[in-house]
Protein backbone atom coordinates (compact mmCIF):
# COMPACT_ATOMS: atom_id res chain seq x y z
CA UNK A 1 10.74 7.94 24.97
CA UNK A 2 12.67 5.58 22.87
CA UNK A 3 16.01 7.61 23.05
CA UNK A 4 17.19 10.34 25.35
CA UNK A 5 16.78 13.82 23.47
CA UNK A 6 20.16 15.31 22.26
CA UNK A 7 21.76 18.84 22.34
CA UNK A 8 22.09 19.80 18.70
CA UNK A 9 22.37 23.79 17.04
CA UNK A 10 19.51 25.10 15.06
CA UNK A 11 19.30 28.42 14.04
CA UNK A 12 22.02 29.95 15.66
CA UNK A 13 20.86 28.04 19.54
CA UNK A 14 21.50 25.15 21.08
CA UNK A 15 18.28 22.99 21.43
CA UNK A 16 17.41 19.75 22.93
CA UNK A 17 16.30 17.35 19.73
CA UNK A 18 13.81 13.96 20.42
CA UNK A 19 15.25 12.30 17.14
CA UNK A 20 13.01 9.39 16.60
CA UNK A 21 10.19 12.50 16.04
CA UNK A 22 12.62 14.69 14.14
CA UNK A 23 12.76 11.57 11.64
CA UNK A 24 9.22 11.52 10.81
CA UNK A 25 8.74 15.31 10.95
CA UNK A 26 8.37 16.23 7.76
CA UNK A 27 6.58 12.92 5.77
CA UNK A 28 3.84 12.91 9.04
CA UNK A 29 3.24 16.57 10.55
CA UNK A 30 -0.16 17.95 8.96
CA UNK A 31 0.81 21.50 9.03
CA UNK A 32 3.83 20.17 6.63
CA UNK A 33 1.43 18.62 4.25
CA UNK A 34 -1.28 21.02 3.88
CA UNK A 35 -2.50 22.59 0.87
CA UNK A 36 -3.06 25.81 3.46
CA UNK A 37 0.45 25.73 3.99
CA UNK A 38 2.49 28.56 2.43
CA UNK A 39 6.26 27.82 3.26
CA UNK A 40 7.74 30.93 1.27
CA UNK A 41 4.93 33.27 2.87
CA UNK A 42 4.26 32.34 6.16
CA UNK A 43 0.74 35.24 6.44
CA UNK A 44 -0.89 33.61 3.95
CA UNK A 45 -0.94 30.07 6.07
CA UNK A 46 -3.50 29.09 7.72
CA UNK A 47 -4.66 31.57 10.66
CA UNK A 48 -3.67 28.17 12.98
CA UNK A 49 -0.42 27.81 11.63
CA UNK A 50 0.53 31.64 11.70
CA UNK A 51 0.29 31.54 15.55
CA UNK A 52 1.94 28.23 15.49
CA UNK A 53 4.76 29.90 13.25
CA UNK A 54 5.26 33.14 15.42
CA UNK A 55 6.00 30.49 18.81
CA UNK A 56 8.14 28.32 16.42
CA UNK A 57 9.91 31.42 15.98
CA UNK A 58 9.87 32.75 19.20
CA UNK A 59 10.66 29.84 20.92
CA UNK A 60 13.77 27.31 18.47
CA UNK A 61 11.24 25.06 18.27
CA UNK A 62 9.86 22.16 15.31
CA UNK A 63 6.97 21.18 15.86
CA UNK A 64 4.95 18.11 14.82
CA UNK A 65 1.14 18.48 14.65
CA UNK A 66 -0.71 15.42 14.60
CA UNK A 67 -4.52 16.84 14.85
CA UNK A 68 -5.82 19.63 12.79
CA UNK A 69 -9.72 21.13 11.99
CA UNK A 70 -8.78 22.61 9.22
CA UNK A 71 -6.28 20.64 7.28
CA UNK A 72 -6.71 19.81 3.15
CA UNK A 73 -4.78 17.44 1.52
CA UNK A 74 -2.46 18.74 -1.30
CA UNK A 75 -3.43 18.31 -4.37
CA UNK A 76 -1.80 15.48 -6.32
């Protein structure tokens, strides 16, 4: 790792955060920039990223998905 994780709240809970791959979350995680992606209705995703949401949930975690069968690009 380039930096030590850090203890940081999200969602009411005290996680530990790796923020070099925080950073670059959102402009590199697949699931983030998928057309099947459905932020506002999470049972309309993707059957992959439904069970992916419900241990997100589950768990405090963020997740950053770098390999994907199914993934479209959005359209432009």
């Amino acid at each position: 790792m380039k930096q030590k994780p850090v203890r940081e709240q999200y969602h009411g809970g005290e996680v530990w955060v790796n923020q070099t791959t925080d950073a670059i979350r959102h402009e590199e995680c697949l699931c983030l920039n998928c057309a099947l992606l459905d932020k506002d209705s999470p049972k309309n995703c993707c059957s992959i990223t439904q069970e992916l949401y419900k241990t997100i949930i589950k768990g405090n975690l963020a997740l950053l998905v770098v390999r994907c069968p199914d993934w479209k690009p959005k359209p432009e």
